[in-house]
Protein backbone atom coordinates (compact mmCIF):
# COMPACT_ATOMS: atom_id res chain seq x y z
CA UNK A 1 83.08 70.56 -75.01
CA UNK A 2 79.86 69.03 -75.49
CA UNK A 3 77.03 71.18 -74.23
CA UNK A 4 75.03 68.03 -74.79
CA UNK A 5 71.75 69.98 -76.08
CA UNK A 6 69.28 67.99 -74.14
CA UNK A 7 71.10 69.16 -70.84
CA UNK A 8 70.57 72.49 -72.02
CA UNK A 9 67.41 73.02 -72.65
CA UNK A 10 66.05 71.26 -69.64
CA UNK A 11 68.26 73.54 -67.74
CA UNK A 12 67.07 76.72 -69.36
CA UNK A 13 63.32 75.73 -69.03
CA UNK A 14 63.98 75.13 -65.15
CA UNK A 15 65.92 78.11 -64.83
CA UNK A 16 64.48 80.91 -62.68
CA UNK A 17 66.88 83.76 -63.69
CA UNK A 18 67.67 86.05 -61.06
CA UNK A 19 66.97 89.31 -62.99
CA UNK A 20 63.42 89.33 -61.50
CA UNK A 21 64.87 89.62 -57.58
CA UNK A 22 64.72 92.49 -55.31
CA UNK A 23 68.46 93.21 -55.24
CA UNK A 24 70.01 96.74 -55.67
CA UNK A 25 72.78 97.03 -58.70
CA UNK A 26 75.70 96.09 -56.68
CA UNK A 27 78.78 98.25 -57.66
CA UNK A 28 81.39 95.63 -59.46
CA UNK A 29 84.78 96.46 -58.75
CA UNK A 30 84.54 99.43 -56.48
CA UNK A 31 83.60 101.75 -59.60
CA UNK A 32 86.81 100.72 -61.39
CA UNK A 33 86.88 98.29 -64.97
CA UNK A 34 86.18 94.84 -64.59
CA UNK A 35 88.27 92.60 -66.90
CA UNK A 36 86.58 89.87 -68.98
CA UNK A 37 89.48 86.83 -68.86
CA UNK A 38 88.94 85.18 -72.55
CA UNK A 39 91.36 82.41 -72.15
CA UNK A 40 91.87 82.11 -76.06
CA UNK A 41 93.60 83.72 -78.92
CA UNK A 42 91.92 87.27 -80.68
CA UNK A 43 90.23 86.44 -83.38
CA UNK A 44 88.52 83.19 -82.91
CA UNK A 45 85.33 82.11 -82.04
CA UNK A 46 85.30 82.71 -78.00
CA UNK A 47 86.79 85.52 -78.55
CA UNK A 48 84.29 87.08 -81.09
CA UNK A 49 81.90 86.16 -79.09
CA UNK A 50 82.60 88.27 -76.23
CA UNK A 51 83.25 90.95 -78.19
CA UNK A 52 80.27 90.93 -79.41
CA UNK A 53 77.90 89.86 -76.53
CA UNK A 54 79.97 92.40 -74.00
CA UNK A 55 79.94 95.72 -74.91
CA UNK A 56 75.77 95.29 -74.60
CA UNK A 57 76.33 93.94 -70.98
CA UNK A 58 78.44 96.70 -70.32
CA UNK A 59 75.41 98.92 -71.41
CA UNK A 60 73.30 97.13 -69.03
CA UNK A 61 75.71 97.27 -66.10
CA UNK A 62 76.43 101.20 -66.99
CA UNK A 63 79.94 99.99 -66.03
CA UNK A 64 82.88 99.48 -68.42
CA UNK A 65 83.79 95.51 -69.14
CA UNK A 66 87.49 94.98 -70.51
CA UNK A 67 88.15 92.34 -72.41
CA UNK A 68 91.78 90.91 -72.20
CA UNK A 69 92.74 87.96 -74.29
CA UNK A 70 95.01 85.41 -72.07
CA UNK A 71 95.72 81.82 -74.45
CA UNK A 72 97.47 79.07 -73.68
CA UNK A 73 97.44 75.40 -72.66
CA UNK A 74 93.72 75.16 -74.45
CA UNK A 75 92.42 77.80 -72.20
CA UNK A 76 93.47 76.77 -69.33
CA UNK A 77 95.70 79.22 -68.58
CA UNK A 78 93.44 81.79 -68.62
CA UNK A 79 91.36 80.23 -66.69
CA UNK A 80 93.64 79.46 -64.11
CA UNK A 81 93.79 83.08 -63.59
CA UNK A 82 90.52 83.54 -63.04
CA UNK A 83 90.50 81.09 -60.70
CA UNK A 84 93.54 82.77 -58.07
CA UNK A 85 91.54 86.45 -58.78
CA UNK A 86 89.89 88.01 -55.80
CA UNK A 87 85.92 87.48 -55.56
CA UNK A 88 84.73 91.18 -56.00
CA UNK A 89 83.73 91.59 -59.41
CA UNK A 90 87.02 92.96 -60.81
CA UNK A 91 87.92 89.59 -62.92
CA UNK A 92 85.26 87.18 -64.74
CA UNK A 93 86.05 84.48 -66.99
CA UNK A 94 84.40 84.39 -70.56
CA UNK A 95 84.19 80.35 -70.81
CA UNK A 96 83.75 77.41 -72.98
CA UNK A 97 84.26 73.90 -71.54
CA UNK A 98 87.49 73.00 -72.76
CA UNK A 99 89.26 74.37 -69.81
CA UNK A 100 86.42 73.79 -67.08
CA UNK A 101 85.29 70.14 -67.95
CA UNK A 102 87.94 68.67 -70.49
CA UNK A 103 91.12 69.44 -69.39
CA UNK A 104 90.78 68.44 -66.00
CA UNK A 105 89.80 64.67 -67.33
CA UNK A 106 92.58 64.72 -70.00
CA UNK A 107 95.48 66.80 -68.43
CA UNK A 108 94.77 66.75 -64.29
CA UNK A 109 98.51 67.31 -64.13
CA UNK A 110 98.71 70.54 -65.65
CA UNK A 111 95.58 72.01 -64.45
CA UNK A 112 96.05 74.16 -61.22
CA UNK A 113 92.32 75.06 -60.10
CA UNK A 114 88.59 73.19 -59.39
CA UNK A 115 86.11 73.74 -61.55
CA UNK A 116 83.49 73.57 -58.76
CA UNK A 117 85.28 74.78 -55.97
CA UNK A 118 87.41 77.94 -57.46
CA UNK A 119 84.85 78.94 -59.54
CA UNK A 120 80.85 80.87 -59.20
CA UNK A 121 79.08 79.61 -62.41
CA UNK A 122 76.86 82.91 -63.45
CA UNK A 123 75.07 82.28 -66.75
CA UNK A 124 75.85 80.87 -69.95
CA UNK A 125 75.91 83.45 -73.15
CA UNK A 126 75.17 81.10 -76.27
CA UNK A 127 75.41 78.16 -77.57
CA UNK A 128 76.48 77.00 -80.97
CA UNK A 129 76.53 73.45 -82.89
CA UNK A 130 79.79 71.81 -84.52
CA UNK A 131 79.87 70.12 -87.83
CA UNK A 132 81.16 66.98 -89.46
CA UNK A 133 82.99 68.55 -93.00
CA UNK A 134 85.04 66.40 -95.36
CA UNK A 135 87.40 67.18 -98.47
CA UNK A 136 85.81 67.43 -101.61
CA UNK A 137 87.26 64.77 -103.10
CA UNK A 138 86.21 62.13 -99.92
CA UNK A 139 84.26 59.10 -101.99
CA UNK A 140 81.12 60.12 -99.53
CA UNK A 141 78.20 62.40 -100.06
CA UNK A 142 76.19 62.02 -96.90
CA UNK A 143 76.83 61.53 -93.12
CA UNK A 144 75.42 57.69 -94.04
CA UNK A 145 78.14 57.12 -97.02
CA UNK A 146 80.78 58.02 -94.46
CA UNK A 147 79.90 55.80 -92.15
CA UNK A 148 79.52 52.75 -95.10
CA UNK A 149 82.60 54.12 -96.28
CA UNK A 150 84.59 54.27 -92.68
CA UNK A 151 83.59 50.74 -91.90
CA UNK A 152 84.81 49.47 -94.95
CA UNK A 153 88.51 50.87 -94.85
CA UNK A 154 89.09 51.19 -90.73
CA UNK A 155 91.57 52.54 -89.84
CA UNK A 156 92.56 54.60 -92.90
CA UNK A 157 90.51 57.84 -92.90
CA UNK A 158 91.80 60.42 -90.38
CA UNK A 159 90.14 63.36 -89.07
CA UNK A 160 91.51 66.67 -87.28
CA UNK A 161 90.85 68.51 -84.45
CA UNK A 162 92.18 72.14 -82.71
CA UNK A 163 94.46 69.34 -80.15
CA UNK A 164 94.48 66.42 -77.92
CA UNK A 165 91.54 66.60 -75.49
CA UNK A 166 89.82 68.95 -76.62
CA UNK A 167 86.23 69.95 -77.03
CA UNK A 168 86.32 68.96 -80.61
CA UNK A 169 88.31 66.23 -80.13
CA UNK A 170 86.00 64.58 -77.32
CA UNK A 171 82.98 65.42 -79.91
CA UNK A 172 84.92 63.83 -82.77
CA UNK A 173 85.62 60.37 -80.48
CA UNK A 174 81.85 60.69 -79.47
CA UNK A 175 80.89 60.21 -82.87
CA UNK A 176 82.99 57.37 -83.71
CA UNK A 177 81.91 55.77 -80.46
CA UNK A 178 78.12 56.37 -81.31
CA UNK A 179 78.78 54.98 -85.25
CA UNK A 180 81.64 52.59 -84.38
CA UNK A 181 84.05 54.04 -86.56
CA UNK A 182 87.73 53.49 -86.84
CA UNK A 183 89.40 56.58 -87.53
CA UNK A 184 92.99 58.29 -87.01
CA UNK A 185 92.92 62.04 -84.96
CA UNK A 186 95.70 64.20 -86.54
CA UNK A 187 95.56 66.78 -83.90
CA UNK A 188 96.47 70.35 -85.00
CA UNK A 189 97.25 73.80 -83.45
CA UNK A 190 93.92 75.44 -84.09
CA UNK A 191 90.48 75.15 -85.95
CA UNK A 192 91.55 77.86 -88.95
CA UNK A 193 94.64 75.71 -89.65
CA UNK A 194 92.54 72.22 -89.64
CA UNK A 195 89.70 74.05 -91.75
CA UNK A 196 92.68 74.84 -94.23
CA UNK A 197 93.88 71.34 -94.46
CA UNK A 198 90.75 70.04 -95.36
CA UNK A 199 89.99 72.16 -97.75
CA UNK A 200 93.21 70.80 -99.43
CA UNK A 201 92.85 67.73 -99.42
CA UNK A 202 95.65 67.01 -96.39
CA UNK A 203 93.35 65.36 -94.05
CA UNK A 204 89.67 63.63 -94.91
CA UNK A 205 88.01 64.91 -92.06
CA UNK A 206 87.42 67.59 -89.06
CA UNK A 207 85.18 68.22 -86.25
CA UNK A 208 84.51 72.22 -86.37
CA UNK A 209 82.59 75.08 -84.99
CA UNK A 210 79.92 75.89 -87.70
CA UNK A 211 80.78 79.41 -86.85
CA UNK A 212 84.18 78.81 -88.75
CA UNK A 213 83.70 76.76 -91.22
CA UNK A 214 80.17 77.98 -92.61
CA UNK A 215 82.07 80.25 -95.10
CA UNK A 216 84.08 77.50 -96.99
CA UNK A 217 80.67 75.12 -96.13
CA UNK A 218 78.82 77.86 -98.09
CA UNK A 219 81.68 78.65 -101.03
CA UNK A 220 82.23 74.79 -101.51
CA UNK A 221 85.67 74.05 -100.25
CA UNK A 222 84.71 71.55 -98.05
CA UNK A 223 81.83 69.08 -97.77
CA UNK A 224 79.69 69.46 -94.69
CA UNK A 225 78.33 66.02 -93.64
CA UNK A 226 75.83 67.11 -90.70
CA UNK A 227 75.53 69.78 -87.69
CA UNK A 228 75.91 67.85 -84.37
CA UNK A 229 72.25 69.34 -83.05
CA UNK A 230 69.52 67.06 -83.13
CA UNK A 231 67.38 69.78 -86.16
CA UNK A 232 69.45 71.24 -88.65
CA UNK A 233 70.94 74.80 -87.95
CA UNK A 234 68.65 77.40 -89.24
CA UNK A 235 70.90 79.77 -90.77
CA UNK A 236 72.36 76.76 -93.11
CA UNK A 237 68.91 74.58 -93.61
CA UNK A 238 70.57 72.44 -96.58
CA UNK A 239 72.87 71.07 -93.89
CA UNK A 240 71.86 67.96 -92.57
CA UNK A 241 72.02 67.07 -88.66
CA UNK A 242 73.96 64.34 -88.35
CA UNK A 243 70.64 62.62 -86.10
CA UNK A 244 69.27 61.75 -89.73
CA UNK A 245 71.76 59.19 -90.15
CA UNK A 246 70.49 56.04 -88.11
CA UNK A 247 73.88 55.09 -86.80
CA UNK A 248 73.84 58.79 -85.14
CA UNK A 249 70.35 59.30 -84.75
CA UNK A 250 71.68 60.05 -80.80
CA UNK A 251 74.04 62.44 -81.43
CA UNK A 252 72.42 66.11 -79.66
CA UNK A 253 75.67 67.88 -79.29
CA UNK A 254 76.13 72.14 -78.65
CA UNK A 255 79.44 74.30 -77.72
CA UNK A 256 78.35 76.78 -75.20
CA UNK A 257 79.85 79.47 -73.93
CA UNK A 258 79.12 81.16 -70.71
CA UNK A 259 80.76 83.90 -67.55
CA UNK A 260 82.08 82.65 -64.55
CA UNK A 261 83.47 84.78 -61.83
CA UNK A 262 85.89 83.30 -58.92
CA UNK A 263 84.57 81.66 -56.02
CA UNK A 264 83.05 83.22 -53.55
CA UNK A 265 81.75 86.38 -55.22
CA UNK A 266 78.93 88.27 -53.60
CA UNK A 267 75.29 87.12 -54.27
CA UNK A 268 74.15 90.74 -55.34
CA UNK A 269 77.59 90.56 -57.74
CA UNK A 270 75.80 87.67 -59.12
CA UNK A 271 72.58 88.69 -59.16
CA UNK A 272 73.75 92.56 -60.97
CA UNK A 273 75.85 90.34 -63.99
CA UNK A 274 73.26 87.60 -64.41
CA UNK A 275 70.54 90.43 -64.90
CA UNK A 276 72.69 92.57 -67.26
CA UNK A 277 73.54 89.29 -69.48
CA UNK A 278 69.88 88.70 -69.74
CA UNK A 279 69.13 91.81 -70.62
CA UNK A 280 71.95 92.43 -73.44
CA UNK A 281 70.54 89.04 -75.12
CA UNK A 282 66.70 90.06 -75.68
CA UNK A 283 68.12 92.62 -77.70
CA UNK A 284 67.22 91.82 -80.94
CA UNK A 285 70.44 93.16 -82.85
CA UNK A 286 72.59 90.98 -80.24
CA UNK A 287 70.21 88.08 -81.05
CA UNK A 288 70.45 89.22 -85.16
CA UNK A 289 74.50 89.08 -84.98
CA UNK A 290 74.61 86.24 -82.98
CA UNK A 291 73.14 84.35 -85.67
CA UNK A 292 75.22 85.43 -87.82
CA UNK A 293 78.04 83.67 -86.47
CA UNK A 294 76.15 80.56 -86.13
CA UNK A 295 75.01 80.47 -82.57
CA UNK A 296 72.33 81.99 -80.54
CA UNK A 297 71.34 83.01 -77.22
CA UNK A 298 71.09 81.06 -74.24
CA UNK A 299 70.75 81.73 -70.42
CA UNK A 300 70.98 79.35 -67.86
CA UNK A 301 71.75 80.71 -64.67
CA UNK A 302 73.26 80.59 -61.47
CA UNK A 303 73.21 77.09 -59.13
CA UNK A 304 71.54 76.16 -62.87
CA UNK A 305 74.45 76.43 -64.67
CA UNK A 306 76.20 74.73 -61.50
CA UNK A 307 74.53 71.98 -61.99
CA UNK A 308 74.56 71.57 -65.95
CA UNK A 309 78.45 71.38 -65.30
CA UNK A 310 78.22 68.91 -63.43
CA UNK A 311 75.89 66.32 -65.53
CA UNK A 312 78.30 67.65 -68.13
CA UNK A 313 81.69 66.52 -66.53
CA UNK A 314 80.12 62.89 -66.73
CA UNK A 315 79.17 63.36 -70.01
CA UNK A 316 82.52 63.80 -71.02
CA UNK A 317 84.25 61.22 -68.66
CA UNK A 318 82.42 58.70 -70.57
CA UNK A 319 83.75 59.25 -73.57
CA UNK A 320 87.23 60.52 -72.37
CA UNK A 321 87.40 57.23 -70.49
CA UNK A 322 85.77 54.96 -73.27
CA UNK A 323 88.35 56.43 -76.05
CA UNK A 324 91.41 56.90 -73.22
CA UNK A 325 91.91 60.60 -74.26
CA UNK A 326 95.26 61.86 -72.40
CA UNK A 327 97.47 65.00 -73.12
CA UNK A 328 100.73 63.41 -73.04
């Protein structure tokens, strides 16, 4: 969910990567492939993600990384995985923070592992913002005629998310809670199929990665109301951030994603990954592409990144709590 953006940069500023110590490359996985646990479906943005950021790690661990896609359960099944692996560099978890910090607030039930007990937080990858888009045909040009427009008629727009409790989801009740906003969730399946659905007309509103729906932003088949980062996105600078608007002048809101490896991995494991993500993302192609897809890089590190979860997890309580969010 929520890499509340704030969080994030105070974390990277503070964070003394570990590339710089004295430890030897430890050898991951006795020599063999490690494999990469994206808990997600090919093709979307997670996914795309590693694909893209991994190979250049693998480059600067001269040891093979191997990707292998494991959805279900909004990631959590993957991650669960992860989470019952063996510490010794053979399984790592490509993560977002549906599974880690979401889930367990929404679902507890149906998720089978700690967050900060079965898990060794080693450095986020990127981070990305999430937009606000409309249908074309929504009587509302700007985040602040949405809001006019919302609190005229509550109760009757609806907007869609990729599920119940999800990252999207808890970002779309966070803005309504920030605006005080009546509005119906239609939960779907998955981000392409919501995307769709606006586009057509079928549902008013959606709370998306800009990496997906910057295409149909771009070719006009949906409105985009305002990025959920406190400046404006670079690669899309006639999108407003949704801080313009005074009712959500607040709203500082980025999806990271990040590698975690099982609990109680060595610290010269860590130290070997953390040093080889750092390195693939000063490479200015990897920084170039990354772009691309609407994110960039960003490394925060180690008992760092521990503790960015954790603010994070209370972060999303609040609003999980405030707009009683449960998986049924």
């Amino acid at each position: 969910m929520p890499a509340f953006s704030a969080l994030l940069r105070t974390g990277a500023a503070a964070c003394a990567l570990l590339a710089g110590a004295a430890l030897a490359q430890a050898p991951l996985c006795g020599g063999r492939p490690t494999t990469v646990v994206v808990p997600f479906a090919p093709g979307g943005g997670v996914d795309s993600t590693a694909r893209l950021v991994m190979p250049k790690v693998a480059e600067a661990l001269k040891h093979t990384l191997v990707i292998e896609n494991v959805p279900g359960a909004a990631g959590t099944i993957g991650t669960q995985r992860v989470a019952r692996s063996q510490p010794d560099g053979c399984t790592l978890l490509f993560a977002v923070a549906s599974p880690l910090n979401v889930a367990p607030l929404v679902n507890p039930a149906a998720v089978r592992y700690d967050t900060f007990k079965d898990f060794t937080p080693l450095a986020t990858v990127a981070v990305g913002p999430f937009v606000l888009i409309g249908r074309p045909t929504l009587q509302a040009t700007t985040a602040a005629d949405l809001v006019k427009l919302a609190k005229a008629q509550p109760g009757k727009l609806n907007f869609g998310t990729d599920g119940v409790g999800t990252s999207l989801h808890v970002t779309a009740e966070l803005l309504k809670q920030r605006a005080g906003l009546e509005m119906v969730h239609t939960p779907y399946k998955s981000g392409p199929q919501v995307l769709t659905d606006v586009a057509g007309g079928q549902v008013d509103l959606a709370v998306l990665p800009l990496t997906l729906a910057q295409p149909f932003i771009k070719d006009g088949k949906v409105r985009a109301y305002g990025v959920t980062t406190k400046a404006r996105w670079p690669g899309m600078p006639d999108v407003p951030a949704l801080a313009e608007t005074p009712e959500l002048r607040d709203i500082d809101v980025e999806s990271w994603l990040g590698m975690l490896a099982p609990a109680g991995v060595s610290p010269a494991i860590i130290a070997t990954i953390t040093r080889a993500i750092d390195t693939a993302l000063k490479d200015p192609e990897i920084v170039r592409k990354l772009g691309d897809i609407a994110t960039r890089p960003m490394v925060i590190s180690g008992a760092k990144f521990g503790e960015y979860l954790q603010r994070e997890r209370e972060l999303v309580r609040a609003v999980v709590t405030k707009a009683n969010i449960k998986v049924e």
